[in-house]
Structure formats: C-alpha cells, structure tokens
Protein backbone atom coordinates (compact mmCIF):
# COMPACT_ATOMS: atom_id res chain seq x y z
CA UNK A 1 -2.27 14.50 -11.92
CA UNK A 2 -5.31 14.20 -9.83
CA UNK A 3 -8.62 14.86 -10.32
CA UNK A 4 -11.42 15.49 -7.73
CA UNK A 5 -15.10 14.63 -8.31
CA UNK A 6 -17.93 15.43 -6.65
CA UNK A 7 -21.03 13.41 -7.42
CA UNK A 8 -19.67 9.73 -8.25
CA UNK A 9 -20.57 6.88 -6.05
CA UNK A 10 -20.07 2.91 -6.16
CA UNK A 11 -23.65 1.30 -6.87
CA UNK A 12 -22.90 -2.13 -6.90
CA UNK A 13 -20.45 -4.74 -7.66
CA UNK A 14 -19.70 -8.67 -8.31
CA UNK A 15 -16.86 -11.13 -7.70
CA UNK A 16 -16.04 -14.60 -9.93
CA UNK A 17 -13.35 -16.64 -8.62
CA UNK A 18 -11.38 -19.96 -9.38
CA UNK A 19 -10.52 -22.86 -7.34
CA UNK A 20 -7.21 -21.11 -5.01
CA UNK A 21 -9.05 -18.05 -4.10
CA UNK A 22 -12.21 -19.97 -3.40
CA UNK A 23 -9.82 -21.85 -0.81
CA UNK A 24 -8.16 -18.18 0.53
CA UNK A 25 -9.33 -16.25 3.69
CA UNK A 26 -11.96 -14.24 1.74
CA UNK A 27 -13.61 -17.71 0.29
CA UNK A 28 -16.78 -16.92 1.15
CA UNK A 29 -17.09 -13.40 0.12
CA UNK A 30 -17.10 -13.65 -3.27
CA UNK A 31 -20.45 -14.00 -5.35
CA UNK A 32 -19.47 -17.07 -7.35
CA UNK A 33 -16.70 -19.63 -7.12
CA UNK A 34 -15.27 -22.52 -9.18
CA UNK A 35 -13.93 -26.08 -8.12
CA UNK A 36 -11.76 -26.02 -11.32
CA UNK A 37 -9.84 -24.01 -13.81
CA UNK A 38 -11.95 -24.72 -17.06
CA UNK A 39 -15.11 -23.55 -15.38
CA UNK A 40 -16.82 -26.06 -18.30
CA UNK A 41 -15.18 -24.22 -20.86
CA UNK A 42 -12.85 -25.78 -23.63
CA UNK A 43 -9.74 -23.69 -23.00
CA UNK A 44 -7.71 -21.53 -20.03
CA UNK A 45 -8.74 -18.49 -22.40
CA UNK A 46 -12.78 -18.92 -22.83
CA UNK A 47 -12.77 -20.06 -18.90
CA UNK A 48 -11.14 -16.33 -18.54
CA UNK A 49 -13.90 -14.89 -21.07
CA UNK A 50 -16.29 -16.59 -19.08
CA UNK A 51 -15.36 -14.89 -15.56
CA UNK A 52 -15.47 -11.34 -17.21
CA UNK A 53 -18.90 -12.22 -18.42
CA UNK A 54 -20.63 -13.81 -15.65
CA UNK A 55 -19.52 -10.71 -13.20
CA UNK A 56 -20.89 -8.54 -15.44
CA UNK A 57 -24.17 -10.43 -15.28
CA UNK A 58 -24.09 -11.01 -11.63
CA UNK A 59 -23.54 -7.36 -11.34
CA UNK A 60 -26.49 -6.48 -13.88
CA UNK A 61 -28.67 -8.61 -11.82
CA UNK A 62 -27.41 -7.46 -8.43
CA UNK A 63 -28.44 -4.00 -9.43
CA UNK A 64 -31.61 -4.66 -11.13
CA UNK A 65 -30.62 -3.72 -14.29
CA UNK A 66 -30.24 -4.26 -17.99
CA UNK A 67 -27.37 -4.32 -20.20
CA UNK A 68 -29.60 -1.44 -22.16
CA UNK A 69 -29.68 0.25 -18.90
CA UNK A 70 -25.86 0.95 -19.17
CA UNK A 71 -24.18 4.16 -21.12
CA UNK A 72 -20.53 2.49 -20.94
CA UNK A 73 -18.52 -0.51 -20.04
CA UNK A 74 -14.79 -0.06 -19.46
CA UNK A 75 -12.82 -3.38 -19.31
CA UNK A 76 -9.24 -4.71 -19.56
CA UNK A 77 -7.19 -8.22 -19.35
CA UNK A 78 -3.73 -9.65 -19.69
CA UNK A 79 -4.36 -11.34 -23.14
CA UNK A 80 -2.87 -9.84 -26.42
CA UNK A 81 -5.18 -7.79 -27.94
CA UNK A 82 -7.82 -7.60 -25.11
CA UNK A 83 -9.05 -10.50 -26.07
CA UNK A 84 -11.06 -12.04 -23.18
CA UNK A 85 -12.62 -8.24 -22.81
CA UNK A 86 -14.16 -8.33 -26.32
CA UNK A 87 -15.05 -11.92 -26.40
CA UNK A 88 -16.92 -11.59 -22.98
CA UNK A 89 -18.47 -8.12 -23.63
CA UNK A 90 -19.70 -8.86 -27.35
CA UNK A 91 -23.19 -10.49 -25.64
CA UNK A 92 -24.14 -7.00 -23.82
CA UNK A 93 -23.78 -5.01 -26.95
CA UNK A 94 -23.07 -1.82 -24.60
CA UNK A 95 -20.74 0.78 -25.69
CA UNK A 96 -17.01 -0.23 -24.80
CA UNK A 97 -13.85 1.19 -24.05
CA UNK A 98 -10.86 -1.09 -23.64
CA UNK A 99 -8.14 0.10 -21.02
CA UNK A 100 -4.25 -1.63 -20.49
CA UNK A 101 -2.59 -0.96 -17.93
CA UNK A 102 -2.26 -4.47 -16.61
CA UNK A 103 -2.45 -5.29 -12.67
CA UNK A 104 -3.42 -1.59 -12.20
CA UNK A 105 -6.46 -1.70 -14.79
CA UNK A 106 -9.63 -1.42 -12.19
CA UNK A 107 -8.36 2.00 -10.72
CA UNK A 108 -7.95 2.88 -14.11
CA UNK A 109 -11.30 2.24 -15.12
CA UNK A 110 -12.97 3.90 -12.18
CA UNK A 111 -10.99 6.92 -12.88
CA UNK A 112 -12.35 7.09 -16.62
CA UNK A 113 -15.67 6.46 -15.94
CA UNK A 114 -15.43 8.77 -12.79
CA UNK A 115 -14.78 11.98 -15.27
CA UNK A 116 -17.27 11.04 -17.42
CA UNK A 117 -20.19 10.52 -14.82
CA UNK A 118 -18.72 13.63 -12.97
CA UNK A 119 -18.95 15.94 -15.98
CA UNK A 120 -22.41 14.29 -17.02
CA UNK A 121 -21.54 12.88 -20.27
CA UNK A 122 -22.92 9.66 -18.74
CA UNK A 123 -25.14 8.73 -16.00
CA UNK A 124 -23.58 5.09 -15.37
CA UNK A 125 -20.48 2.67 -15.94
CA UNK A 126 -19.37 -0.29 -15.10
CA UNK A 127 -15.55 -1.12 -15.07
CA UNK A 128 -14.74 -4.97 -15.64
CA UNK A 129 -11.57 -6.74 -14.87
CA UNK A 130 -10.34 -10.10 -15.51
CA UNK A 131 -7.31 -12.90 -15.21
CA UNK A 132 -6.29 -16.27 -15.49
CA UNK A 133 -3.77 -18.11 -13.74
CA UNK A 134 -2.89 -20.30 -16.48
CA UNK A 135 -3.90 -18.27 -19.70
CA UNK A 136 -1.62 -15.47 -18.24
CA UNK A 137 1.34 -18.03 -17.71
CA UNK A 138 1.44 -19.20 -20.91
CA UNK A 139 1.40 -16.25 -22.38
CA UNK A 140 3.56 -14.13 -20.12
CA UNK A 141 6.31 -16.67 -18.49
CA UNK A 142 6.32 -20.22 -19.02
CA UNK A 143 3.39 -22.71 -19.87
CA UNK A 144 2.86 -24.71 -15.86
CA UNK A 145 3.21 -27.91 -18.04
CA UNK A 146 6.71 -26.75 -18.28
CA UNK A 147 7.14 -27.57 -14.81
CA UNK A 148 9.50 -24.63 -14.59
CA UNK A 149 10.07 -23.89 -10.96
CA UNK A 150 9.53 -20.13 -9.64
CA UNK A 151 11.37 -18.24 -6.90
CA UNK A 152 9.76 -17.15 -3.49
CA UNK A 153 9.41 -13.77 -5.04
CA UNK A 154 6.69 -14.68 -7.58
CA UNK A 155 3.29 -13.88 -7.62
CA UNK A 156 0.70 -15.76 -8.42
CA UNK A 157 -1.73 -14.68 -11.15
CA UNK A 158 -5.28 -14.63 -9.74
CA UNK A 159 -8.28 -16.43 -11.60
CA UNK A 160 -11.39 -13.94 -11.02
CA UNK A 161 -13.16 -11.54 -12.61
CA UNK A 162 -14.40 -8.21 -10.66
CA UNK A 163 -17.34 -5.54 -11.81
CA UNK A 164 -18.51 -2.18 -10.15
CA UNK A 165 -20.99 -0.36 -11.22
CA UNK A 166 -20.38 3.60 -10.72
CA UNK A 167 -23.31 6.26 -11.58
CA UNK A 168 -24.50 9.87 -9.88
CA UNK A 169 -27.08 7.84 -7.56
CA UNK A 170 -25.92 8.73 -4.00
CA UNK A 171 -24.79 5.11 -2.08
CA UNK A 172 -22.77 4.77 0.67
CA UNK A 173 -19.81 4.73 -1.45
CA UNK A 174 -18.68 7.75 -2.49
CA UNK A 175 -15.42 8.40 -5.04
CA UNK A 176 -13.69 11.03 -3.86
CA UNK A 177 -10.51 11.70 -6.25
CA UNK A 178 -8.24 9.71 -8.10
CA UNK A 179 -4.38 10.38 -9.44
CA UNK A 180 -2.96 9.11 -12.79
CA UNK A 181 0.60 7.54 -12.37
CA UNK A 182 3.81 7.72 -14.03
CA UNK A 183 5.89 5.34 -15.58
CA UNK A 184 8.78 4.08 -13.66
CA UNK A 185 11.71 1.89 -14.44
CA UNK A 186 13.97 0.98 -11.58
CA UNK A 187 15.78 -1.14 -14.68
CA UNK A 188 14.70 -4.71 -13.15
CA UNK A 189 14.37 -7.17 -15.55
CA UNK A 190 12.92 -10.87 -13.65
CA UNK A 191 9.87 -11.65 -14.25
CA UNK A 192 9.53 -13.14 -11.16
CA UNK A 193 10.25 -9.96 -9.27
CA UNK A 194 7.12 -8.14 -10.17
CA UNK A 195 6.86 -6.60 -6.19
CA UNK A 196 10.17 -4.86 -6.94
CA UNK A 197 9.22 -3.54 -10.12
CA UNK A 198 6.29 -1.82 -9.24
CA UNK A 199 6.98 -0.77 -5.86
CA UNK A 200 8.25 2.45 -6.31
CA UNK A 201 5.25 3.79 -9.13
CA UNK A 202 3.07 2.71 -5.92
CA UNK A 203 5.43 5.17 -3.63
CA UNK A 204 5.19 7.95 -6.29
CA UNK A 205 1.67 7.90 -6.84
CA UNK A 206 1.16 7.80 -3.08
CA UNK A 207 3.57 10.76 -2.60
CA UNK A 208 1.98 12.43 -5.79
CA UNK A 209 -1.59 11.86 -4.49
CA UNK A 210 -0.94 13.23 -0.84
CA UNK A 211 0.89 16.32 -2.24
CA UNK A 212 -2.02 17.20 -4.87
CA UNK A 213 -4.60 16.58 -2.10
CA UNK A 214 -2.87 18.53 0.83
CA UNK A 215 -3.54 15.23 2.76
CA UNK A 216 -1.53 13.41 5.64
CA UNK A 217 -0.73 9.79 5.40
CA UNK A 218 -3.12 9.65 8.24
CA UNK A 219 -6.01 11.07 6.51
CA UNK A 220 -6.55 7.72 5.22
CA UNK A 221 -7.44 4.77 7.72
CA UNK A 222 -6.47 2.22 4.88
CA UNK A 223 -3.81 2.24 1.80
CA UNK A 224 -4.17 -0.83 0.22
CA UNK A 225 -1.62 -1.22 -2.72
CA UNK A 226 -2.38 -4.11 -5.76
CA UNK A 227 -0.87 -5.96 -5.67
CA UNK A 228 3.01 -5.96 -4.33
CA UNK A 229 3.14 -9.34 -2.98
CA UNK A 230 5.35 -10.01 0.62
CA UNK A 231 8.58 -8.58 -0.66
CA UNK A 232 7.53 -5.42 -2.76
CA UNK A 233 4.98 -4.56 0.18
CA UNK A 234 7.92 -4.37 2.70
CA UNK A 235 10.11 -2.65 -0.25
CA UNK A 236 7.46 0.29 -0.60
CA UNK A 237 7.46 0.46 3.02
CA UNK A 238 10.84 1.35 2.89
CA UNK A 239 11.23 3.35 -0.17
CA UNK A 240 8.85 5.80 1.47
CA UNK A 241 10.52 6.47 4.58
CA UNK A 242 14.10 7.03 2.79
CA UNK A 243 12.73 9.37 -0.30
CA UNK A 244 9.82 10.99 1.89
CA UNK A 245 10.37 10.40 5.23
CA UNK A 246 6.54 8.67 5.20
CA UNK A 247 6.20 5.95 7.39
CA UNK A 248 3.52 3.74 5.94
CA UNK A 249 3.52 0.40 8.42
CA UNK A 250 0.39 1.53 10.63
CA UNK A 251 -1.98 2.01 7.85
CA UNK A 252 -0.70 -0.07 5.06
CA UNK A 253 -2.28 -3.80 3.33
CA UNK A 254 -1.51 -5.08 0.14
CA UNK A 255 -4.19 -7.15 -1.75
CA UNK A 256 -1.54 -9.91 -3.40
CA UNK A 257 -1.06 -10.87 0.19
CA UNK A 258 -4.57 -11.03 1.68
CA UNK A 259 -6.42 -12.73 -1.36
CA UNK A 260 -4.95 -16.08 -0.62
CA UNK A 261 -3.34 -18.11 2.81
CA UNK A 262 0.41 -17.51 2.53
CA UNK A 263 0.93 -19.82 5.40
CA UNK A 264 -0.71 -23.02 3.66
CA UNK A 265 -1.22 -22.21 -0.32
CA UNK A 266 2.35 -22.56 -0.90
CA UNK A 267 2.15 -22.43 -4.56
CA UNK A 268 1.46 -18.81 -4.11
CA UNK A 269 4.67 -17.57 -3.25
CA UNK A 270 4.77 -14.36 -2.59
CA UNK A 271 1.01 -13.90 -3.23
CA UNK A 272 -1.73 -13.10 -5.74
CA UNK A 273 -1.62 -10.69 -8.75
CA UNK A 274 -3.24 -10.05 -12.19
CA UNK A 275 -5.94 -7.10 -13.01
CA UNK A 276 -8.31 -9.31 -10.88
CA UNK A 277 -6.09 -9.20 -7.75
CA UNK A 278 -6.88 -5.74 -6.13
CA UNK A 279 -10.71 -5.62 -7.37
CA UNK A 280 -11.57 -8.86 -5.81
CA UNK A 281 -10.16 -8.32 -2.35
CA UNK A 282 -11.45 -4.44 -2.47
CA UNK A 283 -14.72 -5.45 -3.56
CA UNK A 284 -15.42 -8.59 -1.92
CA UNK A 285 -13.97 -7.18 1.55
CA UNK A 286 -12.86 -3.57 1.94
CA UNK A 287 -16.08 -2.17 0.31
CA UNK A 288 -18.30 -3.71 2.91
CA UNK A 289 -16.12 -1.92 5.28
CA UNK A 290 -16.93 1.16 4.00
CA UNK A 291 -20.71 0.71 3.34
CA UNK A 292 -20.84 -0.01 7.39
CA UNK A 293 -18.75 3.10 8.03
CA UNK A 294 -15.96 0.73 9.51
CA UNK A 295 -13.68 2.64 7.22
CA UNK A 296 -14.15 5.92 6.50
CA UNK A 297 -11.68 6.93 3.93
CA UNK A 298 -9.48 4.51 1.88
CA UNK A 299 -7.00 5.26 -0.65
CA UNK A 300 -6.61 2.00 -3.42
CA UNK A 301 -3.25 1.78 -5.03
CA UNK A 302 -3.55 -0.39 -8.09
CA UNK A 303 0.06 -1.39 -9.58
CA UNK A 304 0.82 -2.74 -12.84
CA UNK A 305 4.27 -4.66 -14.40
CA UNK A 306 3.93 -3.03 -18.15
CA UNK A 307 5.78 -5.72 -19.42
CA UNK A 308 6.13 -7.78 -22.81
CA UNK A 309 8.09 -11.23 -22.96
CA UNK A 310 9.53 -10.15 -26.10
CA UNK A 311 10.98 -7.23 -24.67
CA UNK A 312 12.29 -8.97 -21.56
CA UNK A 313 13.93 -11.28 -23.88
CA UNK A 314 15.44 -8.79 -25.74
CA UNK A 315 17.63 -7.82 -22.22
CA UNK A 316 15.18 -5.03 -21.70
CA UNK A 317 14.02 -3.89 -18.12
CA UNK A 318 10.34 -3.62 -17.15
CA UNK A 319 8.55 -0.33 -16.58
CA UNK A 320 5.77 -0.38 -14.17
CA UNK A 321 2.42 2.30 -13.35
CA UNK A 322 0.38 2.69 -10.27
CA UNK A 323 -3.12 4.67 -10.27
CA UNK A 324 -4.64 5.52 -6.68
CA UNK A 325 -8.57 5.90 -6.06
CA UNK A 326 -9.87 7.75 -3.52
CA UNK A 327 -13.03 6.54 -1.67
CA UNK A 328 -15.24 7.36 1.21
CA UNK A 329 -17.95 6.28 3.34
CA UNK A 330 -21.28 8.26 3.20
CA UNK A 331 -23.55 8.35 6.20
C-alpha cells in the first residue's frame, strides 16, 4: 500500500548520539554527542529518555519554535511499554501518538504524520526516535555484564535519538510517497541474525513500492535500507535479483553499515541498528544531500526485527517489517 502526498516537506531536524557513533565516520554531523553511556543520568534507561528529549528540544530550538507550536508528536523505542517515549515526551505536554514497529519506527512516523499534514488535519509533526545500546541489550539479548560473546553477524544497537519536524511549509525537502510493509517470516530464529531476518520485508517493500509507483530502480539515485548490517545488505542484494530480476548494487547503502567504522570499531560487528540507526545517518548526512540538490530523489527503507525474547525462547521464529519513504529535493 502506498500513498502519495503532495504538500509535505521536512522542516527541520536534530541528532543525539553516544560515545561509538560520536567516534564513527559521521562524528561530526550530529548536533550533540556524549563521551559516555549515562549521559549524567542514573540508569541505561533515563540516559535513553534523555536522548529522545534533548532532540526534541534541539529540534524545537533549531526551528524556532515552541512545544505549543506543535499539533502532534509521533514517537517510538525498544523498551516495553514505550517507555523512554512517554517518560521523555511528558515535559512538552503536546499531543502524542506512540508507534512500534521497532528498527523501522522513523519511516513509520513520517508516513503517519505525512497523511495527516497532507489531508490538513494538522499543520505540523514531529516524529521522534530513540535507542540504547545497553538498555536494549538487557532487555532484548543478554545483559553486556554477561560477557556473552556475539557472532560476526550481530548488530550493534545504536545510542541516539533522531527528530524531524514535517509541516505544509515548502523546504527543500519534499516527501513524496511512502509504502506500508508486510510482515515476513523467513522462519529464522537467532537473535544475532537480525540482517537475515529482515532482509527480504526490505526486498518486498522495495518491489511493492516500485510496482505501486510505476518507477525504475533507477528513478532513485539512493536506496538506503535501515538497517541490514554487512551480511543482510549483501543478502537483499541478492534476493532481488533471483525473485525480481532487480539488480540493486549501483544504487544501494545501508545505514547499519555507514553509522560506525567497520574497519576499526570492532565491537560493532556487523554494524549499527535500533530505531535510531537509519534516522541518524539519514538525517545527519543524506538530508544535507538533498537540501544541496546532490541527491535528487531517495527512497529510505526502514527495517524492523518484530521480535520478543519470550517468544524466541519459546522456539518461535522472528517476523520482520520494512516501510519505505519517498523524498525529493526541491529547487
């Protein structure tokens, strides 16, 4: 399913990292960085409120606004409950939807608020993302203190926290469609394997999105899929050429693997992930591209592991979901 919208452009938007992606190759793009993972805060899980909330008020200040100013605020996390989303957004007081759909949350949210600013129920949204190395470890694999070790195929859970502000006001950002995914189970159950989970609802949502939108694989000087990792970027590479005969390596990145040094920040394995992963590299780095009208059309492929431990415990495989947004550069 894909919808197109005409009047819905990016205003703004704000980046909050921790200490690994503060030492990645996009450092010093984001808008505020920490040495540490406590950020002064008592816990993993108020240093991952704390993220949400201070790119929200980066964002608010970037834009020259107030939180009054706002008609919605869409968020999500990766703690039970949404947890970090309503302790962070509480302050603003700014009417709130919360949104699961794990790594693939942002494209989520921009397609949400996208309908309602495109059928004027609202003027403006923002849509808030935000993870936590360690508060997502201990709640989704095993505690670090553990000192379990992980295979090369892990990810590694960013610690940031991403906000964009969408409204009607033309900017040189404009959203140009997005597709809702579908659920897919390729019946993998490792943890540690999320690439090949969610590789194929990134395939299916690309293929979906192309069909709906009568578009080549060309049309689009940049697919950028969220986040796959090393492995499932080369399996989605592959899956598309066998099931649609769509060869993807010309025009094809992968956030997991550009948010942090592969080559030196060994503990990242296979590369970054979380809700956080795909906002922070888009925002921090591919929007400027397409405010300078380097890139002129990007499609953002958002994937998400819709997993439970309890489930995976229980023998159970994990079903994934992939959302795609479609952006272009105004002159």
């Amino acid at each position: 399913m894909t919808f197109k919208y005409g009047n819905v452009y990016v205003n703004n938007y704000s980046t909050v990292v921790g200490p690994f992606e503060k030492k990645g190759p996009l450092g010093n793009k984001f808008d505020k960085t920490y040495d540490n993972f406590y950020f002064g805060e008592k816990s993993f899980e108020m240093a991952e409120v704390k993220l949400m909330e201070e790119s929200v008020e980066i964002l608010l200040k970037k834009s020259h606004k107030n939180a009054q100013d706002i008609d919605l605020i869409i968020s999500g996390d990766l703690l039970n409950q949404l947890t970090s989303s309503s302790y962070s957004l509480k302050k603003f007081k700014i009417p709130h939807l919360g949104i699961y759909s794990a790594c693939s949350t942002s494209t989520e949210g921009i397609l949400i608020a996208s309908l309602f600013i495109d059928s004027m129920r609202i003027k403006n949204a923002i849509v808030t993302v935000s993870s936590h190395n360690l508060s997502s470890e201990r709640q989704f694999r095993n505690p670090v203190e553990y000192g379990a070790p992980r295979p090369k195929s892990g990810t590694f859970t960013t610690t940031g926290g991403a906000s964009v502000l969408l409204s009607r006001n033309k900017s040189k950002i404009r959203v140009d469609s997005a597709t809702v995914g579908r659920i897919s189970d390729m019946g993998i159950n490792d943890t540690n394997n999320m690439g090949a989970v969610m590789a194929v609802a990134a395939g299916n949502t690309i293929k979906e999105h192309l069909m709906e939108t009568k578009r080549d694989i060309n049309y689009y000087d940049l697919i950028i899929t969220g986040d796959l990792g090393l492995y499932g970027k080369e399996i989605l590479k592959e899956y598309m050429l066998s099931e649609y005969g769509i060869e993807l390596s010309k025009n094809l990145e992968d956030s997991g693997t550009m948010i942090y040094d592969l080559n030196n920040q060994k503990e990242t394995l296979a590369g970054g992930s979380g809700p956080a992963c795909s906002p922070l590299v888009n925002y921090s780095y591919i929007f400027p591209l397409l405010e300078k009208g380097i890139l002129k059309h990007v499609l953002i492929v958002a994937t998400g592991a819709l997993f439970s431990p309890t489930f995976v415990y229980q023998k159970n495989s994990i079903p994934s979901i992939s959302h795609a947004v479609s952006l272009e550069s105004v002159k």
